[in-house]
N, C-alpha and C. Protein backbone atom coordinates (compact mmCIF):
# COMPACT_ATOMS: atom_id res chain seq x y z
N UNK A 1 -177.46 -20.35 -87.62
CA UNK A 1 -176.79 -19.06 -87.57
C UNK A 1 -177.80 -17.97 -87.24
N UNK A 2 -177.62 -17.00 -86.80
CA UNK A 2 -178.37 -15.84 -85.97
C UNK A 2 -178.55 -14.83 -87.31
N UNK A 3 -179.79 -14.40 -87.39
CA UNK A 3 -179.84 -13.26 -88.44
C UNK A 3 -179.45 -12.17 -87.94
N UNK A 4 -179.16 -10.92 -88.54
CA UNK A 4 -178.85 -9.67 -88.10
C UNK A 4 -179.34 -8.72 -89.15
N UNK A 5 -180.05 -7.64 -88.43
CA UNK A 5 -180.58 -6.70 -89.17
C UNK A 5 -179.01 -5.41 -89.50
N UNK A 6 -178.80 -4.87 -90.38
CA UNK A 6 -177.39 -4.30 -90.61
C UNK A 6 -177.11 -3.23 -89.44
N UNK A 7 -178.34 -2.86 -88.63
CA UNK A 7 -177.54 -2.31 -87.52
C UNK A 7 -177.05 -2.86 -86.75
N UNK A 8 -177.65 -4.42 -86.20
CA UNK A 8 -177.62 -5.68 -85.36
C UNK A 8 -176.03 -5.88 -85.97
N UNK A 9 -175.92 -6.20 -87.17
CA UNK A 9 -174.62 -6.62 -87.46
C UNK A 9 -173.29 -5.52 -87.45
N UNK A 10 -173.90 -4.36 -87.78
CA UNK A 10 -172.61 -3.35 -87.16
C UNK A 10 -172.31 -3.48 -86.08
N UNK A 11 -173.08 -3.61 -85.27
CA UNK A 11 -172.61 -3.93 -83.35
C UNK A 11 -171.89 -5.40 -83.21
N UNK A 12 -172.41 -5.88 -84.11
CA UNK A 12 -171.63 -7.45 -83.68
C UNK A 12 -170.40 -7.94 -83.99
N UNK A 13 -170.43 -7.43 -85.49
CA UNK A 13 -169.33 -7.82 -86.40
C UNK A 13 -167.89 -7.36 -85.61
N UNK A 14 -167.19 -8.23 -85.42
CA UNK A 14 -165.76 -8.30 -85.55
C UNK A 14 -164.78 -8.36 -86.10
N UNK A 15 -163.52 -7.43 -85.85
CA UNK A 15 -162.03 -7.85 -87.03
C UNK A 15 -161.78 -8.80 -87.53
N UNK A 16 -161.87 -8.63 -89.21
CA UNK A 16 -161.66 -9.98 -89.74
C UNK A 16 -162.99 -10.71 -89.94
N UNK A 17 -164.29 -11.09 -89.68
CA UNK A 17 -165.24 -11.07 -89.76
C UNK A 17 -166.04 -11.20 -91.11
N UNK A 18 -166.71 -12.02 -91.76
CA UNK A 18 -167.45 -11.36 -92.68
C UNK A 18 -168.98 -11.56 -92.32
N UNK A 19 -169.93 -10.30 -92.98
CA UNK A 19 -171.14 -10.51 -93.34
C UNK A 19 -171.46 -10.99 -94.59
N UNK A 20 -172.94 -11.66 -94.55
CA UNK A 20 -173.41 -12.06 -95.68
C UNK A 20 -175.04 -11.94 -95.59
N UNK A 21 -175.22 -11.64 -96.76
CA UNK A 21 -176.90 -10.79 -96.90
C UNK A 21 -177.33 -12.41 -97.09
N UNK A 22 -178.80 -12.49 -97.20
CA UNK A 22 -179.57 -13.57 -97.22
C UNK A 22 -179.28 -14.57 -98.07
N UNK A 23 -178.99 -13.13 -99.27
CA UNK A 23 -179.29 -13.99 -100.62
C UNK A 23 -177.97 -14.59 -101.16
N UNK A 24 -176.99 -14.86 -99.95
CA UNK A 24 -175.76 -15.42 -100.30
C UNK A 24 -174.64 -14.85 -101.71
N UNK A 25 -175.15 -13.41 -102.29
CA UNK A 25 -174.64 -13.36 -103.13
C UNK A 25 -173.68 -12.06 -102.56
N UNK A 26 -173.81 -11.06 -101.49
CA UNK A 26 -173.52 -9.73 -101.37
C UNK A 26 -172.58 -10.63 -99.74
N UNK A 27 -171.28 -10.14 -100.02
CA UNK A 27 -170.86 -10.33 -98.69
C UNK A 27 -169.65 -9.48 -98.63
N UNK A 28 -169.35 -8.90 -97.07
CA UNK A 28 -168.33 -8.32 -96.80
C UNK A 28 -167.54 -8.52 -95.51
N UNK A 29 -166.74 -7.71 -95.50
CA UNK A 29 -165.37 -8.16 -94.51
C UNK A 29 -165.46 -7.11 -93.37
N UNK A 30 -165.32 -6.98 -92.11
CA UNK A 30 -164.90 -6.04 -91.13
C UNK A 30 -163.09 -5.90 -91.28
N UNK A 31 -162.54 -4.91 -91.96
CA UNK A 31 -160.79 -4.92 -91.81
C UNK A 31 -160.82 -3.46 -90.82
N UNK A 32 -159.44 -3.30 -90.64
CA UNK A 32 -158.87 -2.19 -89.89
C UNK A 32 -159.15 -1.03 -90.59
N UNK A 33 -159.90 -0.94 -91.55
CA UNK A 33 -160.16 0.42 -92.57
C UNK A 33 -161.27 0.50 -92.57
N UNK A 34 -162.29 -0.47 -92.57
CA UNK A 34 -163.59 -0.38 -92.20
C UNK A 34 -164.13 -1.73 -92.96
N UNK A 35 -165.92 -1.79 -93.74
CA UNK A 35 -166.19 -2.39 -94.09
C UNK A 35 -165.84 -2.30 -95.33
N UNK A 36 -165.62 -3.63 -96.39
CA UNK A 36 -165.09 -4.07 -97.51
C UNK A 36 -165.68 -4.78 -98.10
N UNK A 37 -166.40 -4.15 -99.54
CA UNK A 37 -167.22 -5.41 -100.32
C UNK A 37 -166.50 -6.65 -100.42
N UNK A 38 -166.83 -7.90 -100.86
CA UNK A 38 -165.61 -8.90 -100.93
C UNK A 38 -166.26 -9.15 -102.43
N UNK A 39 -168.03 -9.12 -102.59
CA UNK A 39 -167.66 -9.97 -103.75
C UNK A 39 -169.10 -8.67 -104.52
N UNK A 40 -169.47 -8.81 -105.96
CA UNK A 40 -170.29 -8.18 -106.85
C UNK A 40 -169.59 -7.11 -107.35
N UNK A 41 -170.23 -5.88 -107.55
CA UNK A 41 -169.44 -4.54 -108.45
C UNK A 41 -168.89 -3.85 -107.73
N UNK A 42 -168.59 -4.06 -106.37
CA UNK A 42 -167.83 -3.26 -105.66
C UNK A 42 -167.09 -3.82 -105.03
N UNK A 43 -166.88 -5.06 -105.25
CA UNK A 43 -165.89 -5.70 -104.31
C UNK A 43 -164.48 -5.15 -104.34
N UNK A 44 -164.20 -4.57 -103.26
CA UNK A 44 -162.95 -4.08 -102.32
C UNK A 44 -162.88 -2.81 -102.90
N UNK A 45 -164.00 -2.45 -102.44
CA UNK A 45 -164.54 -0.60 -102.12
C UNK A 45 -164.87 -0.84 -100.66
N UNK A 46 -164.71 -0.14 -100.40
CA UNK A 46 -165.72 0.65 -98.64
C UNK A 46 -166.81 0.45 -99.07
N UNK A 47 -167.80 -0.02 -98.59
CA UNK A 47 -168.84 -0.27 -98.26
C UNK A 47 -169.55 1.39 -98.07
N UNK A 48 -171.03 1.94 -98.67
CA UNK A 48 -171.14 2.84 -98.15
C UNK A 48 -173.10 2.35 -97.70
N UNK A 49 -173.40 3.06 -96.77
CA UNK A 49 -174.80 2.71 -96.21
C UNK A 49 -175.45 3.07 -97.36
N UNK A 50 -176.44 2.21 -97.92
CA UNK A 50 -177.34 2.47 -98.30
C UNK A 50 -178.88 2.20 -98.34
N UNK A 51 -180.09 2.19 -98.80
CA UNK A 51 -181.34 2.17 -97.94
C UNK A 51 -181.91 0.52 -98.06
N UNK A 52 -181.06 0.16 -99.58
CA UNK A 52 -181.15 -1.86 -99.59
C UNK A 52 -181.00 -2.54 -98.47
N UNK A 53 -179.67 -1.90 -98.15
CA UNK A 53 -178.64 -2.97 -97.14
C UNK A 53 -179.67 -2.89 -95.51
N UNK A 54 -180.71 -2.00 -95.65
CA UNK A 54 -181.21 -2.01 -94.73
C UNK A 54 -182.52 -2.83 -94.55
N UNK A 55 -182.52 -3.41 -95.51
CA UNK A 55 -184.03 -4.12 -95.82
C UNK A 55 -183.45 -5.84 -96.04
N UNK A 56 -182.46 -5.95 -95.13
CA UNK A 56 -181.93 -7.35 -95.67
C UNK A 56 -181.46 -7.68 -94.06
N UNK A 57 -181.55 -9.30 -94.20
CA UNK A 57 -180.97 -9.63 -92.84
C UNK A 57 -179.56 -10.28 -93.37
N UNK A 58 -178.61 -10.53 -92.11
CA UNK A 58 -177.13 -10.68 -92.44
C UNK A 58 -176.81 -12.02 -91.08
N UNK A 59 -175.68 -12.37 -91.74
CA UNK A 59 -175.26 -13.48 -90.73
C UNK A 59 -173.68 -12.93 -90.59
N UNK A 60 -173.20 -13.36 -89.99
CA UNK A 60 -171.75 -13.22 -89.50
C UNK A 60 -171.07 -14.36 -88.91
N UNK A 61 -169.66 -14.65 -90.17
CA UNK A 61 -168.90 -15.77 -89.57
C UNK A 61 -167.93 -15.31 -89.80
N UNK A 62 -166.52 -16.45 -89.49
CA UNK A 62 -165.57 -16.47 -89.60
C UNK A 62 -164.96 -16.73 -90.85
N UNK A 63 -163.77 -15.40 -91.62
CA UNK A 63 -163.58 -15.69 -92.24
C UNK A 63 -162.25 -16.76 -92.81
N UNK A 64 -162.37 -17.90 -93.76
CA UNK A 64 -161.67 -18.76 -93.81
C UNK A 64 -160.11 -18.18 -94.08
N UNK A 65 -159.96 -17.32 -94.83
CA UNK A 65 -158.28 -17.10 -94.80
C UNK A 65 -158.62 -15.81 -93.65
N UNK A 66 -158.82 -15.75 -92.70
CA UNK A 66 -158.71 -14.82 -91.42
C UNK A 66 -157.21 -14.32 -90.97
N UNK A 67 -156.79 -13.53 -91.71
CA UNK A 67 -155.02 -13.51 -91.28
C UNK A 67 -155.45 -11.74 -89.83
N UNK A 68 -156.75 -11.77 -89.22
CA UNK A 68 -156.72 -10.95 -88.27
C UNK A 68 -156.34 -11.87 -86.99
N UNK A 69 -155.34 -11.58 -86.27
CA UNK A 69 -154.82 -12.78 -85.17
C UNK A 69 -156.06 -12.34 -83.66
N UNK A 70 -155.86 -13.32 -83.11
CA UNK A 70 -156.57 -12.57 -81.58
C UNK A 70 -155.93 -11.78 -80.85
N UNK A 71 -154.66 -11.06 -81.06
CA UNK A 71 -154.28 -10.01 -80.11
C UNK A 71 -154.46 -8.81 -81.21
N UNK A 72 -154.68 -9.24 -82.66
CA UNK A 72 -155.20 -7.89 -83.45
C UNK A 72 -156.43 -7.17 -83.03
N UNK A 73 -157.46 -8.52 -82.83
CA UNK A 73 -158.58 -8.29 -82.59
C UNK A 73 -159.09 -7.37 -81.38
N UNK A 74 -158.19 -7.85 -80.27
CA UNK A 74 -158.26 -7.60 -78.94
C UNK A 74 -157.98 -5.77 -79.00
N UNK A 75 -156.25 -5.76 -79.71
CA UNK A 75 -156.38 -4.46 -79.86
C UNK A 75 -157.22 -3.50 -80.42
N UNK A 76 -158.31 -4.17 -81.86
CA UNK A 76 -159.20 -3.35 -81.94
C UNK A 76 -160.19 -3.10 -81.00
N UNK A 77 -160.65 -4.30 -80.56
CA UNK A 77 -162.11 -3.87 -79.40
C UNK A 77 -161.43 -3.09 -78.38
N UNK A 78 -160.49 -2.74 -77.38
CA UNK A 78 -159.88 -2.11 -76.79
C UNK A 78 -159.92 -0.41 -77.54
N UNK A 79 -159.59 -0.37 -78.72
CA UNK A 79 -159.61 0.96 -79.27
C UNK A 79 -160.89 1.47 -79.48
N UNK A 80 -161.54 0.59 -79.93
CA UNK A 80 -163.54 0.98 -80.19
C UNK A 80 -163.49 1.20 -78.90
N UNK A 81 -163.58 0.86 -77.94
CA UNK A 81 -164.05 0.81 -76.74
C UNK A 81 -163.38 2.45 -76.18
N UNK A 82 -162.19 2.47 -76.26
CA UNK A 82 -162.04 3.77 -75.90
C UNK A 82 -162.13 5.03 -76.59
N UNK A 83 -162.53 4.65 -77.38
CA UNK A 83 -163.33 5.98 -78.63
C UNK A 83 -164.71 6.14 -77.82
N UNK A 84 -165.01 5.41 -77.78
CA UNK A 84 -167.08 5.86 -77.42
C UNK A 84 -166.49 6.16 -75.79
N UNK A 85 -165.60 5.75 -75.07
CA UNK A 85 -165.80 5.68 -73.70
C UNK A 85 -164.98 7.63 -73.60
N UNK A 86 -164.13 8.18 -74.42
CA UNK A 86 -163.73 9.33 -74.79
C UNK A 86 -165.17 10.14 -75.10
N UNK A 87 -165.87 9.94 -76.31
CA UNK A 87 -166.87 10.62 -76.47
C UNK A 87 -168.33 10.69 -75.30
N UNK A 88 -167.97 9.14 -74.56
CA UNK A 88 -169.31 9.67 -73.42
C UNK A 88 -168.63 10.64 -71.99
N UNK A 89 -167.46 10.91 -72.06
CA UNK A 89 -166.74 11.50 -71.39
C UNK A 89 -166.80 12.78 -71.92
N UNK A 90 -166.47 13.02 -72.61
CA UNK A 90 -166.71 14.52 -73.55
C UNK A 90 -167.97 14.94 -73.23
N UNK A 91 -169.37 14.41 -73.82
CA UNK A 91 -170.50 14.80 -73.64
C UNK A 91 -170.97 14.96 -71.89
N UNK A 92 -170.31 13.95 -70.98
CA UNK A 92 -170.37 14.12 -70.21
C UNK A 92 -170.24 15.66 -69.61
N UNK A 93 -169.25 16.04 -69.99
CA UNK A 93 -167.95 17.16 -69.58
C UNK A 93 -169.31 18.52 -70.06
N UNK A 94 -169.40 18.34 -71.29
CA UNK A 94 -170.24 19.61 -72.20
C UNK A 94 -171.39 19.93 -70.90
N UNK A 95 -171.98 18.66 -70.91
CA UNK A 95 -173.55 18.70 -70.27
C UNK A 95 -172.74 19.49 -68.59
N UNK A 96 -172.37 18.86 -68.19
CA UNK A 96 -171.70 19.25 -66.39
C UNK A 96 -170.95 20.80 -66.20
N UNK A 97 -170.75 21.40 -67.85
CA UNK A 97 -169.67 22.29 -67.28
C UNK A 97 -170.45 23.42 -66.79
N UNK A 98 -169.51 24.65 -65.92
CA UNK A 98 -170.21 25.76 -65.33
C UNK A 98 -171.32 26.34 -66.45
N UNK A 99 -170.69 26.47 -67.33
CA UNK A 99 -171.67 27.58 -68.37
C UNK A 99 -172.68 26.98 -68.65
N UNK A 100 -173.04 25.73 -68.62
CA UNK A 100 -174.28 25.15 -68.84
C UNK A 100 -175.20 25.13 -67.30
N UNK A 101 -174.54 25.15 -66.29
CA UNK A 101 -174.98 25.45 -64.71
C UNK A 101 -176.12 27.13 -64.89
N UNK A 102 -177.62 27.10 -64.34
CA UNK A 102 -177.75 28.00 -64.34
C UNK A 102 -177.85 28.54 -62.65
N UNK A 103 -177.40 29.76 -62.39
CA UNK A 103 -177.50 30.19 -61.37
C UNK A 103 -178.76 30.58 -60.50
């Protein structure tokens, strides 16, 4: 299995999805709400960044009761995808417009 540093695994992770830290004890879920402890003192809280989770490598598999289907999935990467492709369009727009043009 491929390690992932937690930024490595934010980019990778997919709907339905779980991570798991090294030490096999800290693992969580990618859902439609975001990330989800699954198991320790926060399990099924949001996940929030903190400076640990950054000092740990992570793997990413499939999770066994996975009730995210592949046209769920599809519709999420389709929606990520047009969020950032909106915001490089936007910034686009800011940087190009007249008032930023100097004469």
């Amino acid at each position: 299995m491929t390690g992932y540093t937690f930024g490595q695994m934010l980019e990778a992770i997919e709907l339905g999805q779980v991570a798991e830290a090294e030490d096999g004890i800290r693992r969580m879920k990618l859902t439609s709400e975001g990330m989800i402890w699954l198991t320790g003192p926060y399990a099924g809280r949001i996940v929030e960044v903190r400076g640990y989770l950054l000092s740990d490598l992570w793997t990413i598999r499939e999770d066994d009761g996975n009730e995210s289907s592949a046209e769920e999935r599809e519709q999420w990467r389709r929606k990520r995808t047009e969020m950032l492709e909106n915001q490089w369009f936007e910034r686009r727009a800011r940087r190009l417009s007249p008032s930023d043009i100097e004469e």
